[in-house]
Protein backbone atom coordinates (compact mmCIF):
# COMPACT_ATOMS: atom_id res chain seq x y z
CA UNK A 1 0.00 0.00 0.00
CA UNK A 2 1.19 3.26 -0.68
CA UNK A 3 0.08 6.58 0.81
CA UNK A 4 0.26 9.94 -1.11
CA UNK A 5 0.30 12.14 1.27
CA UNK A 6 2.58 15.23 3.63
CA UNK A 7 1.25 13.91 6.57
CA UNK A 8 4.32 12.55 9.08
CA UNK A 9 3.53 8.82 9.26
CA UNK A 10 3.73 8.77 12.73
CA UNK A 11 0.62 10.62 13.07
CA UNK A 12 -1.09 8.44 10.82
CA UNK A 13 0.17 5.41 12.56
CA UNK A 14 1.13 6.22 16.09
CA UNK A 15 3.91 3.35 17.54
CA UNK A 16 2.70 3.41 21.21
CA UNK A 17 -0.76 0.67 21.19
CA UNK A 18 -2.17 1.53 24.33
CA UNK A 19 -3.08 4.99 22.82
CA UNK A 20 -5.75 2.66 20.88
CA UNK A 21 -6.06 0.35 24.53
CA UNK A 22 -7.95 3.65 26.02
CA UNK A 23 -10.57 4.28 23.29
CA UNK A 24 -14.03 2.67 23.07
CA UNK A 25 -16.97 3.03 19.77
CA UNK A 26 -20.07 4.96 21.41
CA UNK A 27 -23.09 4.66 19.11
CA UNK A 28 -24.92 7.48 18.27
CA UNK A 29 -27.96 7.91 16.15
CA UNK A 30 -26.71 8.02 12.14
CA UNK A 31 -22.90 6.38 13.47
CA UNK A 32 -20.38 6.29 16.15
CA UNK A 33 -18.24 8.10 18.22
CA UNK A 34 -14.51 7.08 19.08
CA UNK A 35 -14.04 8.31 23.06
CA UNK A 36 -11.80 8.36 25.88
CA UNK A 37 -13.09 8.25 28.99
CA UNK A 38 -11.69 10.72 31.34
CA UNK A 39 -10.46 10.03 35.56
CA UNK A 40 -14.66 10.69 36.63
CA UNK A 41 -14.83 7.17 34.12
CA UNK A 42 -18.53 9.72 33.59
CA UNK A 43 -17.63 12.06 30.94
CA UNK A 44 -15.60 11.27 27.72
CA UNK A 45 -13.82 13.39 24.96
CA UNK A 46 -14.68 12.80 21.53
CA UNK A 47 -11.64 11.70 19.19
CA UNK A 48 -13.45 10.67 16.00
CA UNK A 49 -16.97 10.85 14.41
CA UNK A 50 -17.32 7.68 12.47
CA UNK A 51 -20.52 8.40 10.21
CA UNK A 52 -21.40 8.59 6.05
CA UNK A 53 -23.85 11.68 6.87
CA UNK A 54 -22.04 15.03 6.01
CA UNK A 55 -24.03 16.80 8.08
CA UNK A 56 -23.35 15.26 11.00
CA UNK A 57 -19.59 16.48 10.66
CA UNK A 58 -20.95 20.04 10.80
CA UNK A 59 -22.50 20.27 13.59
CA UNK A 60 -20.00 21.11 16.84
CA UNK A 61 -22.12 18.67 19.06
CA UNK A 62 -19.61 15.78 17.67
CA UNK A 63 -16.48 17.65 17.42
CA UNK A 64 -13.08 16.08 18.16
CA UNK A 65 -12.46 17.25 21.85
CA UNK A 66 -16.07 18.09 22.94
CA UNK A 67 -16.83 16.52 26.07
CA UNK A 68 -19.78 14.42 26.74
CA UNK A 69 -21.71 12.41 29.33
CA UNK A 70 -22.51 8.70 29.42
């Protein structure tokens, strides 16, 4: 496989695994969210919106950092 692109491919690939160990899929209505939960183990930050609707990417509700509660 070969990537086109002028991104450093250690972003794109980060070495350390237990970055991934600390993330779970929350399901939301139209996809999912990637999280981290924080110390309360009530709240979580959003890392990744995982959905085909465009729209959903727009709204600031599901952007990467927001907090929310489970």
């Amino acid at each position: 496989m070969i990537l086109y692109t002028y991104e450093n491919p250690h972003l794109m690939f980060p070495v350390d695994e237990s970055e991934y160990g600390a993330q779970e899929l929350v399901s939301i209505p139209g996809g999912q969210l990637v999280v981290e939960r924080e110390k309360d183990l009530k709240s979580c930050r959003i890392v990744r919106l995982l959905a085909t609707d465009p729209n959903m990417f727009l709204e600031s509700k599901y952007a990467p950092g927001q907090m929310i509660q489970l």
